[in-house]
N, C-alpha and C. Protein backbone atom coordinates (compact mmCIF):
# COMPACT_ATOMS: atom_id res chain seq x y z
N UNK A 1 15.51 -6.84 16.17
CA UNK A 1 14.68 -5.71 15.83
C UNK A 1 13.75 -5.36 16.99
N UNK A 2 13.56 -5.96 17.53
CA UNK A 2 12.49 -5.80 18.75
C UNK A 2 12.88 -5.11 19.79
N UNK A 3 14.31 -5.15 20.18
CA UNK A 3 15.05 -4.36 21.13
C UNK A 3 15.02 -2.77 20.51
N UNK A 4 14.71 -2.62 19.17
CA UNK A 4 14.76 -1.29 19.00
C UNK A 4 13.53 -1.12 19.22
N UNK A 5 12.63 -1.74 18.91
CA UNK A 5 11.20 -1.31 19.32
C UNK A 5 11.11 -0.63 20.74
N UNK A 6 11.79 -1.69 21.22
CA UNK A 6 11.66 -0.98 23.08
C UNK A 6 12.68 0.28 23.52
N UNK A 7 13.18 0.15 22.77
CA UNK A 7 14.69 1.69 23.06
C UNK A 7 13.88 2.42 22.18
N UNK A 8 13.33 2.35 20.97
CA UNK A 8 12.47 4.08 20.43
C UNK A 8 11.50 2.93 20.00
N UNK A 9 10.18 3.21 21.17
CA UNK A 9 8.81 3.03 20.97
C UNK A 9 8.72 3.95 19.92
N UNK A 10 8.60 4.79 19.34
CA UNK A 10 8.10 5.98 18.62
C UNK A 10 8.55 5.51 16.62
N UNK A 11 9.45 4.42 17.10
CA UNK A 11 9.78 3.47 15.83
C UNK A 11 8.76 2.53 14.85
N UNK A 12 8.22 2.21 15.87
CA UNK A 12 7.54 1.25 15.11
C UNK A 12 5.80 1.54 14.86
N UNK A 13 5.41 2.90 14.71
CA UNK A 13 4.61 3.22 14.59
C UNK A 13 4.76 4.09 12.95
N UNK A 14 6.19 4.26 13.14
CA UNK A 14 6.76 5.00 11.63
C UNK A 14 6.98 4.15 10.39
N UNK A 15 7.42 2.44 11.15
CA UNK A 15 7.41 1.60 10.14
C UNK A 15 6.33 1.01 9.64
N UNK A 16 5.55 1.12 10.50
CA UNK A 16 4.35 0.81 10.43
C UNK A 16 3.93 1.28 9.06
N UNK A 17 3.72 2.49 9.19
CA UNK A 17 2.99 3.41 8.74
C UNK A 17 3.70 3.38 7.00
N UNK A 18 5.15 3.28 7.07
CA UNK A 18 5.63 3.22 5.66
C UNK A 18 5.58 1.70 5.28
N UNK A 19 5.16 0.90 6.01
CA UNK A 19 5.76 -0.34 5.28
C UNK A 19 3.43 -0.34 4.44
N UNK A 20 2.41 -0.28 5.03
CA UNK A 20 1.24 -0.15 4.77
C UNK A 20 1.61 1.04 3.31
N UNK A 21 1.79 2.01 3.70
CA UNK A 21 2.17 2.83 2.44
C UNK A 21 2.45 2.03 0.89
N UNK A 22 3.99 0.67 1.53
CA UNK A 22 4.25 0.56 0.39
C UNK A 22 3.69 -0.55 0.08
N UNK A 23 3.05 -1.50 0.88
CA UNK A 23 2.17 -2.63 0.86
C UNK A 23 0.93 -2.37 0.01
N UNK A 24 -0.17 -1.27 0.30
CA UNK A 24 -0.78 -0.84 -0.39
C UNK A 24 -1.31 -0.72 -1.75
N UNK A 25 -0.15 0.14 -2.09
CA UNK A 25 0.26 1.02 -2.95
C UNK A 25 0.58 -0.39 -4.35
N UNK A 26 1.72 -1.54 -3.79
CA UNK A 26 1.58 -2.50 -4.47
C UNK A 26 0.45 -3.11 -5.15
N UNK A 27 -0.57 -2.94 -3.61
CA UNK A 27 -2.01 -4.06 -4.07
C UNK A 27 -2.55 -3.02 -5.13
N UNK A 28 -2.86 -2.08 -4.83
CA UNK A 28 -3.36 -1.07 -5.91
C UNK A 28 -2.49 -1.42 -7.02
N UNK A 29 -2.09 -1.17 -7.43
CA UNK A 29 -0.65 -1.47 -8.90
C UNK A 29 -1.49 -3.21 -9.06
N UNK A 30 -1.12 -3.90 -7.93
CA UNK A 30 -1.75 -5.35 -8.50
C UNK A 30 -3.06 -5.79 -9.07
N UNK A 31 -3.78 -4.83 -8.73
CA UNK A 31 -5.16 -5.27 -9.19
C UNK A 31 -5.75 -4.56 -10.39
N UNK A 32 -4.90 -2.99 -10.60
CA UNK A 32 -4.69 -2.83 -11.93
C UNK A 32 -4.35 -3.88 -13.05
N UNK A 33 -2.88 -4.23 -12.70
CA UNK A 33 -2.53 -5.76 -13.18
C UNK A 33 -3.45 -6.57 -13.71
N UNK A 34 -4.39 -6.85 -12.71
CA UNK A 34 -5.02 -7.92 -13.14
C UNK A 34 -5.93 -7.51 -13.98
N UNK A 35 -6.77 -6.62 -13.55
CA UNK A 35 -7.87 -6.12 -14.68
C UNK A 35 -6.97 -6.19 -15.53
N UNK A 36 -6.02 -5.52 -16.27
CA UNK A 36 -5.59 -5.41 -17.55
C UNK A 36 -5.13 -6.60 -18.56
N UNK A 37 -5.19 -7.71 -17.53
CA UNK A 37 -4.55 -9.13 -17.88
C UNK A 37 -3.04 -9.55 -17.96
N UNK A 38 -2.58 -8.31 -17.33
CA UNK A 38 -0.71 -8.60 -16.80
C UNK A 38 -0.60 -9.86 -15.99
N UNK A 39 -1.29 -10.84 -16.55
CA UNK A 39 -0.90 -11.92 -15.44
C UNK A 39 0.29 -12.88 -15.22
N UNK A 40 1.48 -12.04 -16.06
CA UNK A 40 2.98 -12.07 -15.44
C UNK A 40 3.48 -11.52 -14.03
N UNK A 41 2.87 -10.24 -14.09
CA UNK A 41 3.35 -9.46 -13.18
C UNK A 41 2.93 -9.32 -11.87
N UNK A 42 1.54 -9.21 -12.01
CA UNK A 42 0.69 -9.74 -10.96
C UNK A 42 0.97 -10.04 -9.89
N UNK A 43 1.32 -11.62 -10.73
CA UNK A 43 1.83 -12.23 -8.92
C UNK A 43 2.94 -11.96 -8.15
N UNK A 44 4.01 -11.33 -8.99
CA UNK A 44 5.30 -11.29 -8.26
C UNK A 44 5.03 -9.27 -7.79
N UNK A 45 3.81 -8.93 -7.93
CA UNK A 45 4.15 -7.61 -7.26
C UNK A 45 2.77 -8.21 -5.85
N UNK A 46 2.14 -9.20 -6.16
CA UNK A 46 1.27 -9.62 -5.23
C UNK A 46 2.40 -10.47 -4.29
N UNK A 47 3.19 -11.22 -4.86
CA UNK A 47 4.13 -11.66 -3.31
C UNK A 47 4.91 -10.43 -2.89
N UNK A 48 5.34 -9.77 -3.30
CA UNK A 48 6.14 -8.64 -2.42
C UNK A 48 4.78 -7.93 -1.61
N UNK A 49 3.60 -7.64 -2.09
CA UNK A 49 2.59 -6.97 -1.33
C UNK A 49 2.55 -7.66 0.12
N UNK A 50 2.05 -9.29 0.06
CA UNK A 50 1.75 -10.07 0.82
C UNK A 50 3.27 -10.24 1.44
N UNK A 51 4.52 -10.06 1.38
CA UNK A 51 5.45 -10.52 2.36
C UNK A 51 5.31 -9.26 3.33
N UNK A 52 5.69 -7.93 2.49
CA UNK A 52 5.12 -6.89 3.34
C UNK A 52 4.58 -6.92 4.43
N UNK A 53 3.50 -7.33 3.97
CA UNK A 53 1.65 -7.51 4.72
C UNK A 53 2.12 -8.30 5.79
N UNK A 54 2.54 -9.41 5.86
CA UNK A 54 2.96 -10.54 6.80
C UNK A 54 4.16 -10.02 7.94
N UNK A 55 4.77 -9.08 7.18
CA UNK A 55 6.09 -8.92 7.82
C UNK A 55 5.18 -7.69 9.15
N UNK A 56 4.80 -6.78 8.61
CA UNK A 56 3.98 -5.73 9.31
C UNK A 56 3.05 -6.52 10.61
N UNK A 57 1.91 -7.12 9.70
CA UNK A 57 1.47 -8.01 11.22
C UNK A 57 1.78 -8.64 12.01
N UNK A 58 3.20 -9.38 11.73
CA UNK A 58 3.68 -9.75 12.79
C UNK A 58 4.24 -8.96 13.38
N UNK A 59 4.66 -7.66 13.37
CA UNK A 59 5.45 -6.78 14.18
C UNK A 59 4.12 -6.23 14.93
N UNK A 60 2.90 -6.03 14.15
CA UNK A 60 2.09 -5.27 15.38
C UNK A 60 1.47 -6.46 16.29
N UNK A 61 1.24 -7.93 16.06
CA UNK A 61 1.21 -8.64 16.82
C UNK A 61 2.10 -8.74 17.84
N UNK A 62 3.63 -8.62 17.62
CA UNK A 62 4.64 -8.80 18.94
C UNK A 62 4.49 -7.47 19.87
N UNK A 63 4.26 -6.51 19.04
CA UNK A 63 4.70 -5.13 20.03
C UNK A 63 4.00 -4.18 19.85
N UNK A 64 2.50 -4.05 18.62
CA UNK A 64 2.23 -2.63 18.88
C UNK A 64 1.03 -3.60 19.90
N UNK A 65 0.58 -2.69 20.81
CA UNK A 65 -0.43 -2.54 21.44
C UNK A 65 -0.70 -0.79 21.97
N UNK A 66 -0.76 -0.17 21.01
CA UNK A 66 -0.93 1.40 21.43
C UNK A 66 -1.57 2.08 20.13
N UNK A 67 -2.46 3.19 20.79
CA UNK A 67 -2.85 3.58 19.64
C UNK A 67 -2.71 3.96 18.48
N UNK A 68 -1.22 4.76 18.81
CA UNK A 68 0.00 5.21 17.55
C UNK A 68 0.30 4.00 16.31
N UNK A 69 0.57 2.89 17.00
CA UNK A 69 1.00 1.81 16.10
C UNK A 69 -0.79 1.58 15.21
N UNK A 70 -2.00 1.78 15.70
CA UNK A 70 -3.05 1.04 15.11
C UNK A 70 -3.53 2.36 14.34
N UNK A 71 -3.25 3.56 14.48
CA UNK A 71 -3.24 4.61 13.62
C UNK A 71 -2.56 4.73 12.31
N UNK A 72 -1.51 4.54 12.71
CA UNK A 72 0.19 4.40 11.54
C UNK A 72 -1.07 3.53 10.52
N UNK A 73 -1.11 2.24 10.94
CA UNK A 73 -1.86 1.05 10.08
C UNK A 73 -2.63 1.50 9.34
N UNK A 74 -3.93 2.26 9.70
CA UNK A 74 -4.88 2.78 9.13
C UNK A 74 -4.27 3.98 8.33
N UNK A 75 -3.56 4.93 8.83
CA UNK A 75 -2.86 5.87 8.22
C UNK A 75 -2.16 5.79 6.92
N UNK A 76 -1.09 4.25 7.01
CA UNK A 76 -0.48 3.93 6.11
C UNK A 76 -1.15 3.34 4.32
N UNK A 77 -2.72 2.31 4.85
CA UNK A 77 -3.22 2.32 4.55
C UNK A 77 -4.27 2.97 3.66
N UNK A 78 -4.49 3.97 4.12
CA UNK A 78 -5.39 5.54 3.31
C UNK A 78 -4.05 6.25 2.59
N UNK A 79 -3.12 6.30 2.94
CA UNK A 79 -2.24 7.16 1.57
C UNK A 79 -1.41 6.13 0.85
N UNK A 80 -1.58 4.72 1.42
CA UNK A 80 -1.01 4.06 -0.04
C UNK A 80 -1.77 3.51 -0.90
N UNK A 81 -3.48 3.73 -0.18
CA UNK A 81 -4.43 3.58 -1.64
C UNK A 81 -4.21 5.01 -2.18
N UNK A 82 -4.09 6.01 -1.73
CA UNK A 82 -3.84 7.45 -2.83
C UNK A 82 -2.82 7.69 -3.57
N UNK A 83 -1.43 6.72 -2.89
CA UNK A 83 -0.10 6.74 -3.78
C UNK A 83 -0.28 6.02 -4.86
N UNK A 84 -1.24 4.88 -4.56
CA UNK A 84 -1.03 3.87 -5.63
C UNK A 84 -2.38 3.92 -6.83
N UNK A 85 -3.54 4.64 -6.45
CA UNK A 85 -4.05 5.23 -7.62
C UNK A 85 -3.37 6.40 -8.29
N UNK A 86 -2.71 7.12 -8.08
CA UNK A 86 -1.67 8.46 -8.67
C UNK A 86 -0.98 7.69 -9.23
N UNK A 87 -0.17 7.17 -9.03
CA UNK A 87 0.78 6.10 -9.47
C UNK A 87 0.18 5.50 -10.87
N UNK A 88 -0.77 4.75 -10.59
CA UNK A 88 -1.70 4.30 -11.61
C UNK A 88 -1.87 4.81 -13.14
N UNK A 89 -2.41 6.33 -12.39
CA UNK A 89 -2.58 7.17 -13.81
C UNK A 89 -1.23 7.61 -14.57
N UNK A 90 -0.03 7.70 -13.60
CA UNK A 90 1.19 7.82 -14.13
C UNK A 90 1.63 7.30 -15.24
N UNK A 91 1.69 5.71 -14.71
CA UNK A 91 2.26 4.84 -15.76
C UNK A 91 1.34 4.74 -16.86
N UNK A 92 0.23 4.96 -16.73
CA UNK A 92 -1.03 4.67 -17.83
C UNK A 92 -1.01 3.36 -18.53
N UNK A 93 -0.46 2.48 -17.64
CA UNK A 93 -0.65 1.59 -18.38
C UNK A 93 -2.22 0.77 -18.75
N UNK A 94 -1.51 0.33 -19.94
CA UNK A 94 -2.56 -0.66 -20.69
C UNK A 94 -3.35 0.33 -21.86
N UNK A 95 -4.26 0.03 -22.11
CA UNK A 95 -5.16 0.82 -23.80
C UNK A 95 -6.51 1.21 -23.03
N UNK A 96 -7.25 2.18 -24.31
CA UNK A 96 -8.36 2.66 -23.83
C UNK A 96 -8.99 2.71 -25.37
N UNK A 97 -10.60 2.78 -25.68
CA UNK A 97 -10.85 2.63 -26.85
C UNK A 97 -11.88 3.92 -26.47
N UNK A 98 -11.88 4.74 -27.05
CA UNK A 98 -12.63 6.07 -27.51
C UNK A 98 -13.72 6.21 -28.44
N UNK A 99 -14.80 5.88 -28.26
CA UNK A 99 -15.88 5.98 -29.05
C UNK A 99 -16.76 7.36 -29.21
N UNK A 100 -16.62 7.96 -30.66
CA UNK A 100 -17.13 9.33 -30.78
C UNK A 100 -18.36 9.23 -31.36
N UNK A 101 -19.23 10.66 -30.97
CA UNK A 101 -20.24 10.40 -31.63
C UNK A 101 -20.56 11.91 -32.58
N UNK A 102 -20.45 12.46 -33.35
CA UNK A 102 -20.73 13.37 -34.00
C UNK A 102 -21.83 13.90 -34.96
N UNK A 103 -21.93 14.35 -35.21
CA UNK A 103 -22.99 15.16 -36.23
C UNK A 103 -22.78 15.74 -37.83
N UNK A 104 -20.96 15.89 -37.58
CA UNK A 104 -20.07 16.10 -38.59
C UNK A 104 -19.46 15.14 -39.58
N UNK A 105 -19.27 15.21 -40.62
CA UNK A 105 -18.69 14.30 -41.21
C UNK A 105 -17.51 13.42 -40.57
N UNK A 106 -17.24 12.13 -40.30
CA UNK A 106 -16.56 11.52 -39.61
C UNK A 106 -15.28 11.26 -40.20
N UNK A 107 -15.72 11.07 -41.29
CA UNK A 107 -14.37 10.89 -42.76
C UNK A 107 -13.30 12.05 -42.19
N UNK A 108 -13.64 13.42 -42.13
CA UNK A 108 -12.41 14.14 -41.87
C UNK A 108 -12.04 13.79 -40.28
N UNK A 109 -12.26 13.15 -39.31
CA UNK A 109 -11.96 13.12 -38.04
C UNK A 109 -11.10 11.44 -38.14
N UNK A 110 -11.54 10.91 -39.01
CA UNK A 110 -10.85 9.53 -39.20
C UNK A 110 -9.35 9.54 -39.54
N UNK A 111 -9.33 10.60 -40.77
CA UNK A 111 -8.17 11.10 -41.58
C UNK A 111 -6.97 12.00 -40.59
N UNK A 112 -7.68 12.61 -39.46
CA UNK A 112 -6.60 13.20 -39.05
C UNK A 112 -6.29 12.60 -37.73
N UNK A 113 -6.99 11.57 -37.21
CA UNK A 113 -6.55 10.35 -36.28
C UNK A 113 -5.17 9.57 -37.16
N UNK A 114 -5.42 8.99 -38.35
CA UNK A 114 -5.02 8.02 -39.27
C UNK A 114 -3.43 9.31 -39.18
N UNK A 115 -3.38 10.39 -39.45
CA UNK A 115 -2.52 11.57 -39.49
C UNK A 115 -1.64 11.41 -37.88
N UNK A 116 -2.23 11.39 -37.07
CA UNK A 116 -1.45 11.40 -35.86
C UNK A 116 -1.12 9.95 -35.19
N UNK A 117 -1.32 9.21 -36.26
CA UNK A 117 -0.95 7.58 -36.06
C UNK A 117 -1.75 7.02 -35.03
N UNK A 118 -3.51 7.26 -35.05
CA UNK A 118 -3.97 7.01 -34.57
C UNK A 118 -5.08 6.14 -35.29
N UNK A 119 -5.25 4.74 -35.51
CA UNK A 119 -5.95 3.87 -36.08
C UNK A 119 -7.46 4.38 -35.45
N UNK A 120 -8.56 4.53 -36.42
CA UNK A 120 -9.98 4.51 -36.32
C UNK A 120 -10.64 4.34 -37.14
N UNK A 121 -11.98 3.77 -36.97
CA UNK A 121 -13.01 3.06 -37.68
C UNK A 121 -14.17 4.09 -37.57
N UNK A 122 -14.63 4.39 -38.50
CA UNK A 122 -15.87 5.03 -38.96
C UNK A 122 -17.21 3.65 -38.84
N UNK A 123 -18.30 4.08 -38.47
CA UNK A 123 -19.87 3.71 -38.70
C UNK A 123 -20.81 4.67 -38.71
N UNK A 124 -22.04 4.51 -39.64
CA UNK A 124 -22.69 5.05 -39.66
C UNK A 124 -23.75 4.97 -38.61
N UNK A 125 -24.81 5.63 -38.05
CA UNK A 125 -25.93 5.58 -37.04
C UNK A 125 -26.70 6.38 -37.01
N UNK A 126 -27.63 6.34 -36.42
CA UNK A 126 -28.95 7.08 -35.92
C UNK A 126 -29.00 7.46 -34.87
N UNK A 127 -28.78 8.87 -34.35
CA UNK A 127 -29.24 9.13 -33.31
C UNK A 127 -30.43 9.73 -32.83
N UNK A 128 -31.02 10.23 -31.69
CA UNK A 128 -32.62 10.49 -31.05
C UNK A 128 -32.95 11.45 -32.16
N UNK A 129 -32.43 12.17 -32.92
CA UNK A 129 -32.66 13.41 -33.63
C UNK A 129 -32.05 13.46 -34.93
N UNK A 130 -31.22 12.80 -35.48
CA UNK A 130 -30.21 12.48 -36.67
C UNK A 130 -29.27 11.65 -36.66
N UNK A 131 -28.75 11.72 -38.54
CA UNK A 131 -27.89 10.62 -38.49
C UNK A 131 -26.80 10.98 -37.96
N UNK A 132 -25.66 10.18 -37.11
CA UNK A 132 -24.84 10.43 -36.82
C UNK A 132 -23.10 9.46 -37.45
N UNK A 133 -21.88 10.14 -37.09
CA UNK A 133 -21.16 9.23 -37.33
C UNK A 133 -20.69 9.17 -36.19
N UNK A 134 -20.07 7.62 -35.82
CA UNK A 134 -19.39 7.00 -34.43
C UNK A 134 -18.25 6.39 -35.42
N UNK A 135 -17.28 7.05 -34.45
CA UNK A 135 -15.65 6.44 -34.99
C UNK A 135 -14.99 6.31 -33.60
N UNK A 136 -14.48 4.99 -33.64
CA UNK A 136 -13.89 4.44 -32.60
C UNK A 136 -12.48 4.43 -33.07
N UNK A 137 -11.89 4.47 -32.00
CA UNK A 137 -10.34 4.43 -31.77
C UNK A 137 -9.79 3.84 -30.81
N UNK A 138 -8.41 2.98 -30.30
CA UNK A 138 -8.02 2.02 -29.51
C UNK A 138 -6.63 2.78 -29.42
N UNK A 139 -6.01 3.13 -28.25
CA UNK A 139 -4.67 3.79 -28.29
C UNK A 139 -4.43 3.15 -26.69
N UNK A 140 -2.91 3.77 -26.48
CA UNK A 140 -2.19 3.79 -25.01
C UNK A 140 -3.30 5.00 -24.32
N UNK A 141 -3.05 4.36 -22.65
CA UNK A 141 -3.52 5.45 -21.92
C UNK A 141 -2.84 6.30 -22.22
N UNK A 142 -1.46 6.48 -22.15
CA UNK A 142 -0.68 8.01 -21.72
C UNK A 142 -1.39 8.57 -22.88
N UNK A 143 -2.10 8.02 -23.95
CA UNK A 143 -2.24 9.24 -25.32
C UNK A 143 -3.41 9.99 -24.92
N UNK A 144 -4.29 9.62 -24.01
CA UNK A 144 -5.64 10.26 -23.56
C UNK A 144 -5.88 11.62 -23.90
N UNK A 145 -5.17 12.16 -23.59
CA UNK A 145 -5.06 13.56 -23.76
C UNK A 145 -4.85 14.24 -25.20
N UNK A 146 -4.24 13.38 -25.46
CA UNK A 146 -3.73 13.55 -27.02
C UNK A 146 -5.12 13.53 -27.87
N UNK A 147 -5.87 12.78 -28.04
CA UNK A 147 -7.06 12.06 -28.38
C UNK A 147 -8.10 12.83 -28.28
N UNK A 148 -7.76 13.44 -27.14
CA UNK A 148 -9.00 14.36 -26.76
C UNK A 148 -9.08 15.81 -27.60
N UNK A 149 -7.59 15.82 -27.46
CA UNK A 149 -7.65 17.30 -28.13
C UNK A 149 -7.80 16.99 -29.45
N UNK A 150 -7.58 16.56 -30.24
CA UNK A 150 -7.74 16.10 -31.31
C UNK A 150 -9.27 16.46 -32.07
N UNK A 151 -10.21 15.44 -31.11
CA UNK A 151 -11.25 15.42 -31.23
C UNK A 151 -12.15 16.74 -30.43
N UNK A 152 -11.65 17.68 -29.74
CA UNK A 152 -11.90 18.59 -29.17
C UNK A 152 -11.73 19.65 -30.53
N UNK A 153 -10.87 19.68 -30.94
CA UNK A 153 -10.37 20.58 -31.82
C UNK A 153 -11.49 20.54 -33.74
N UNK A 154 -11.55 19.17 -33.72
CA UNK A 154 -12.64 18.60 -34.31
C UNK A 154 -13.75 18.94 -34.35
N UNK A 155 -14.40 19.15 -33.25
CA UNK A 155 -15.71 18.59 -32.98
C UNK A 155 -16.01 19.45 -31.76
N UNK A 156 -16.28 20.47 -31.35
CA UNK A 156 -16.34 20.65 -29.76
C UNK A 156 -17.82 20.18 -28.85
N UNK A 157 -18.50 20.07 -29.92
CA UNK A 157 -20.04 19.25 -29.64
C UNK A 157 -19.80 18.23 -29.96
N UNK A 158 -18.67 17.26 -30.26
CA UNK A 158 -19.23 15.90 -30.22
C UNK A 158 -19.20 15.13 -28.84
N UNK A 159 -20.14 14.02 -28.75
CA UNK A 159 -20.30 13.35 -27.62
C UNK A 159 -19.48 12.03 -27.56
N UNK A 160 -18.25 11.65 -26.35
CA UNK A 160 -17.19 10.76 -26.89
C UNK A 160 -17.45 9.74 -25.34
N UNK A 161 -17.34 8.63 -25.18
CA UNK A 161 -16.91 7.97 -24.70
C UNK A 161 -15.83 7.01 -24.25
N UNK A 162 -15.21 6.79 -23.02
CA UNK A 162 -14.22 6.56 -23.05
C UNK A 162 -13.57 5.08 -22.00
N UNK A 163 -13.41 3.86 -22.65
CA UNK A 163 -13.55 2.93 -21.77
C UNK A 163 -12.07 1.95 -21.74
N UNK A 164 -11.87 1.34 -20.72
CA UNK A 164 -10.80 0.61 -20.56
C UNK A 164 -10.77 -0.58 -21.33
N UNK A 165 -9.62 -0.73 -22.43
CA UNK A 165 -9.59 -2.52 -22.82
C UNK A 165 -9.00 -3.69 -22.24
N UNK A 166 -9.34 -4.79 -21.40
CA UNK A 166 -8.72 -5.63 -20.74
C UNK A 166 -7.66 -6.23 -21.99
N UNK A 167 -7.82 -6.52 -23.00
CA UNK A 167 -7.13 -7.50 -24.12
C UNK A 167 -7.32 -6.50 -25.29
N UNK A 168 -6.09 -6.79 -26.56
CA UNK A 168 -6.39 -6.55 -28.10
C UNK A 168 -5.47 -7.39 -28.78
N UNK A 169 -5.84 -7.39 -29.80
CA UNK A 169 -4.89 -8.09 -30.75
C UNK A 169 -4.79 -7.34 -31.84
N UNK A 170 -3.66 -7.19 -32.44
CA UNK A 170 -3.10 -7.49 -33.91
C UNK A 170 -3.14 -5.70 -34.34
N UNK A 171 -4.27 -5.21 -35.38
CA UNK A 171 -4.36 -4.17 -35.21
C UNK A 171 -4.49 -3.74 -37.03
N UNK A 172 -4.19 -3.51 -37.85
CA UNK A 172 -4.45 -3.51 -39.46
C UNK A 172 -3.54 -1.64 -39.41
N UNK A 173 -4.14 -1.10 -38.56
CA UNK A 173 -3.48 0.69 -39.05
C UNK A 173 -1.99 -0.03 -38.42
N UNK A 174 -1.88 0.14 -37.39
CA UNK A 174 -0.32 0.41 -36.94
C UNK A 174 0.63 -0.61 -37.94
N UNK A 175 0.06 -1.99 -38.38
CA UNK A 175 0.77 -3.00 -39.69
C UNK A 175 0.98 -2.20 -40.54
N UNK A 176 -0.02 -1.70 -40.95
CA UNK A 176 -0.33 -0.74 -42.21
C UNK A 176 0.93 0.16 -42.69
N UNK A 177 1.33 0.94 -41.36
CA UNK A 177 2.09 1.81 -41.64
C UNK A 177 3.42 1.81 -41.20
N UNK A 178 3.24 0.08 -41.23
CA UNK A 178 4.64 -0.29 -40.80
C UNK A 178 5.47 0.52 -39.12
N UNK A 179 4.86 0.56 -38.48
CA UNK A 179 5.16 1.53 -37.04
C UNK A 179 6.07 0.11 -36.01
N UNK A 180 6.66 0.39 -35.66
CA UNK A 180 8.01 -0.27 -34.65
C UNK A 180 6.97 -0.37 -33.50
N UNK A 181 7.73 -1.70 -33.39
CA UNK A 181 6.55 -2.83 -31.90
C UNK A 181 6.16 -1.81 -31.15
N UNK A 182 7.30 -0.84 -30.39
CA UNK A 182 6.67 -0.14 -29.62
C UNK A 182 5.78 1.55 -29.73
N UNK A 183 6.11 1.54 -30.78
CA UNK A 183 5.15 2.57 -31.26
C UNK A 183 3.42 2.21 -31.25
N UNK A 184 3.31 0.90 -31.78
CA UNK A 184 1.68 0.10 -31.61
C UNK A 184 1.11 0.64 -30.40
């Protein structure tokens, strides 16, 4: 491989540049992983990151010494952290739990979650100015959107929060209604 380096210098500034891309792009995906507690997967997308990684520095250790090759690096680098957060939101993986806060009766916003096979819990509260109801909900990322409108359509003044779950278990609605493993 090195003989091609020297017959098209202009080579290894390109591999450079894609192998950081896909090196990247992995670690991003991996550390998603981990926050989420994929700690199957993790490691085996963390050794392909790191052989990558290894394979790359040793090529710019033998032969880049030019600016092109230490550009590519940095280059490759900045768009495979942007491939691999895009990427990220793609797969959506893992859950998100949605905490609403309303002014409206919560009972009908529960009922038409429970309607779109969406498990949620009603509480009562106090807010700075009145009582309020907070109904939480636990779904897939990809449903985000789903969720929103929902509660958009609901509520267009209610105030919702929206946070990542590392872990869940078990679940009582999706049992409930008897829904197939991967429907949960």
């Amino acid at each position: 491989m090195s003989n091609l380096f020297e017959i098209y210098p202009w080579s290894l500034p390109i591999l450079i540049f894609a192998a950081r891309i896909l090196d990247v792009t992995l670690g991003t995906l991996r550390l998603v992983f981990i926050s989420k507690g994929a700690k199957h997967i993790a490691p085996i997308v963390g050794f392909v990151e790191i052989f990558i990684w290894v394979s790359v520095i040793a090529q710019m250790l033998s032969h880049a010494n030019g600016f092109w090759s230490y550009f590519s690096y940095a280059a490759g680098y900045a768009v495979g952290t942007y491939i691999g957060l895009s990427l990220e939101i793609k797969i959506g993986f893992g859950y998100l739990i949605l905490r609403v806060f309303t002014a409206k009766t919560g009972h009908d916003l529960v009922t038409t979650l429970n309607a779109a096979n969406f498990g949620a819990t009603m509480i009562e509260g106090y807010g700075a100015v009145s009582r309020v109801n907070i109904i939480e909900t636990v779904f897939r990322r990809t449903s985000l959107s789903e969720v929103t409108r929902i509660i958009g359509d609901y509520d267009h003044n209610a105030f919702y929060t929206v946070e990542d779950v590392r872990t869940k278990q078990k679940g009582i609605f999706a049992r409930y209604l008897g829904l197939s493993r991967h429907q949960k």
